[in-house]
Protein backbone atom coordinates (compact mmCIF):
# COMPACT_ATOMS: atom_id res chain seq x y z
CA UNK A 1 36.57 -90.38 -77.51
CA UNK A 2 39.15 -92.49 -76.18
CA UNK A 3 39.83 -92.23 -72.27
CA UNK A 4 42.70 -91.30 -69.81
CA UNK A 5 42.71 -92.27 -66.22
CA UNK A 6 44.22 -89.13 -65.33
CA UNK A 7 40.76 -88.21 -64.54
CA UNK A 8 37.83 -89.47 -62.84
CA UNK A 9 35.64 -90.56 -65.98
CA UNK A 10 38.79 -92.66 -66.99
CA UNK A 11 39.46 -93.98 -64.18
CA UNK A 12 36.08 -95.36 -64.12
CA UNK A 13 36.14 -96.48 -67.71
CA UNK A 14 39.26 -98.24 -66.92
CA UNK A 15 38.14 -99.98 -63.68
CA UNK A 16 34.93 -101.57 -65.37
CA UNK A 17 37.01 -103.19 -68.48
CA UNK A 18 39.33 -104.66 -65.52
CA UNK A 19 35.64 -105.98 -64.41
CA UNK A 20 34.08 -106.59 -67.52
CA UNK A 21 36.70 -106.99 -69.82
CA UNK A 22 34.28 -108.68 -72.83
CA UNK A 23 31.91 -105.94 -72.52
CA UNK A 24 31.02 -104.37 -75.66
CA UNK A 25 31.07 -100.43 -75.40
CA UNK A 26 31.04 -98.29 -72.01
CA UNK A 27 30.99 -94.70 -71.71
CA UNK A 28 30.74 -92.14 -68.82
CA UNK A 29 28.32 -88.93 -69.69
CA UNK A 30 27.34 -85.99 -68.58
CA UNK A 31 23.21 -85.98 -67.94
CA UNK A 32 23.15 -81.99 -68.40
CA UNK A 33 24.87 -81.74 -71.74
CA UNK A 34 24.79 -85.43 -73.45
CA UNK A 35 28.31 -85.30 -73.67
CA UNK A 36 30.78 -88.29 -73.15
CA UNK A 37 33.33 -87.73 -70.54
CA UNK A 38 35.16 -90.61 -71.43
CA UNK A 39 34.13 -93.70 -73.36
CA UNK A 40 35.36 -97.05 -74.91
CA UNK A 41 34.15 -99.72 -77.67
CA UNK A 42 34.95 -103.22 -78.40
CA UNK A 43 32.85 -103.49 -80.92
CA UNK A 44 33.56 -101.09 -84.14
CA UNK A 45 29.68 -100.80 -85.23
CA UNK A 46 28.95 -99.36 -81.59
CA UNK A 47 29.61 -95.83 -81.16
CA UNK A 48 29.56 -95.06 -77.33
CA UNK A 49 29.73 -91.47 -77.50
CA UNK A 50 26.73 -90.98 -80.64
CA UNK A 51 24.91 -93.40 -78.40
CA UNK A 52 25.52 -90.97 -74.92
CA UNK A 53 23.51 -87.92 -76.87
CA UNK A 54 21.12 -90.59 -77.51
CA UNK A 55 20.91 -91.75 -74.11
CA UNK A 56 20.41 -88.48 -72.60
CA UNK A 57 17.57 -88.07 -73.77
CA UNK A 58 16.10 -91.42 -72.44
CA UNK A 59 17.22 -90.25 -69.06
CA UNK A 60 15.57 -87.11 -69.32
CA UNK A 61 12.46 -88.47 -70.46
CA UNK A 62 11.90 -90.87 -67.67
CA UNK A 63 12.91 -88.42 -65.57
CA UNK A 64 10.22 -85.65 -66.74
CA UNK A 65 7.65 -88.73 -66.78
CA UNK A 66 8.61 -89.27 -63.35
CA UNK A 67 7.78 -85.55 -62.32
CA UNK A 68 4.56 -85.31 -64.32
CA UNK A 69 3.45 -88.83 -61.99
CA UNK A 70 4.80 -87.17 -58.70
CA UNK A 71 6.99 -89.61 -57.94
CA UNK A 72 8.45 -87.56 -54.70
CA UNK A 73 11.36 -89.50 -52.72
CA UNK A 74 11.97 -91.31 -56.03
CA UNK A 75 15.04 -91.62 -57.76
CA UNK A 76 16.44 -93.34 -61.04
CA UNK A 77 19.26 -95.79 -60.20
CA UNK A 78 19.91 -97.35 -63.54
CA UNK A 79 17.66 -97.99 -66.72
CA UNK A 80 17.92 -101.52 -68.46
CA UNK A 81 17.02 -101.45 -72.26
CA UNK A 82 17.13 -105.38 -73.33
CA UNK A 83 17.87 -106.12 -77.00
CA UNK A 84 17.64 -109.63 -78.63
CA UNK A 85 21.18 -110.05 -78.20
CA UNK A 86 22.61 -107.38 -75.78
CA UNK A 87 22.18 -105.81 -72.46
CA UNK A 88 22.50 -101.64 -72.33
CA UNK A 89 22.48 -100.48 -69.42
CA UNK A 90 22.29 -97.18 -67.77
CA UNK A 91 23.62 -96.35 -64.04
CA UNK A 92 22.96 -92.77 -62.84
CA UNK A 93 25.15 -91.35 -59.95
CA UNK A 94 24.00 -88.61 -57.74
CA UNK A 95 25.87 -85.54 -59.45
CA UNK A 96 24.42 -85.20 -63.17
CA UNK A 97 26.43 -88.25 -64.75
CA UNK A 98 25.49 -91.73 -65.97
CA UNK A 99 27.74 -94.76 -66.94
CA UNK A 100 26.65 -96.35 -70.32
CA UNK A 101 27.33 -100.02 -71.01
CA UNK A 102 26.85 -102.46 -73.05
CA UNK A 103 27.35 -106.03 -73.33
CA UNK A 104 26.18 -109.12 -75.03
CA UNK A 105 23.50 -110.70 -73.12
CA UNK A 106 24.82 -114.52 -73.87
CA UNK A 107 28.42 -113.61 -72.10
CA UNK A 108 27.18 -111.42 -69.36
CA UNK A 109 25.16 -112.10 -66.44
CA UNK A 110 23.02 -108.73 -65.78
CA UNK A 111 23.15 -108.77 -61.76
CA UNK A 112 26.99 -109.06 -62.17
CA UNK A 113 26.83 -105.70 -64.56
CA UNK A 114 24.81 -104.10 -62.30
CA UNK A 115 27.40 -104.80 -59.35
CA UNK A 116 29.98 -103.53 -61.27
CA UNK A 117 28.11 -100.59 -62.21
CA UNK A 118 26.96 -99.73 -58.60
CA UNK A 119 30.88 -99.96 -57.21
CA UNK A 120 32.05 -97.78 -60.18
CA UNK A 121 29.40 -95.07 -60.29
CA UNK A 122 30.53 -95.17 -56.73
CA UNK A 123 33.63 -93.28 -57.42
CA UNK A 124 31.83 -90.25 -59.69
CA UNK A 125 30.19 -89.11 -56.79
């Protein structure tokens, strides 16, 4: 799915490439149906939108794990999956979405992601 900032998924897509413009695949998703609202890839063998179904599930997991520990008062802010060579990284907002990114962890510095995450996600809300 390619994105257009004629809505607020795009608009988001298009404000973290301003940010992060060597990042390697981004996507905004919806957490109820595992669907990509808008994505984008740098990198041809990364398939932002397969990887959002994916992802959904991760989120949903933690998120049952959470329940079955009682974790009242708690909530998920983002989820950090580290690879040998890249960062993916996922930001929930507070109305059922998540931002998706990814980056190579030799070019990015992860507390700079995370920033530009945390403004973005901002703007879903």
């Amino acid at each position: 799915m390619a994105y257009s900032v004629n809505n607020p998924a795009g608009k988001v897509i298009d404000g973290i490439l301003q940010d992060l413009p060597g990042l390697m695949a981004v996507a905004v998703v919806d957490t109820n149906s595992g669907m990509s609202l808008a994505s984008h890839s740098n990198t041809p063998s990364i398939n932002p939108d397969t990887a959002a179904a994916y992802n959904t599930e991760v989120v949903k997991q933690k998120q049952k794990a959470m329940a079955a520990l009682k974790l009242q008062g708690e909530t998920i802010e983002d989820i950090l999956i580290t690879l040998s060579n890249q960062i993916h990284l996922l930001k929930l907002t507070e109305n059922n979405k998540f931002i998706y990114l990814v980056v190579n962890s030799r070019d990015t510095n992860l507390a700079i992601a995370r920033e530009v995450l945390r403004t973005h996600a901002s703007s879903l809300n």
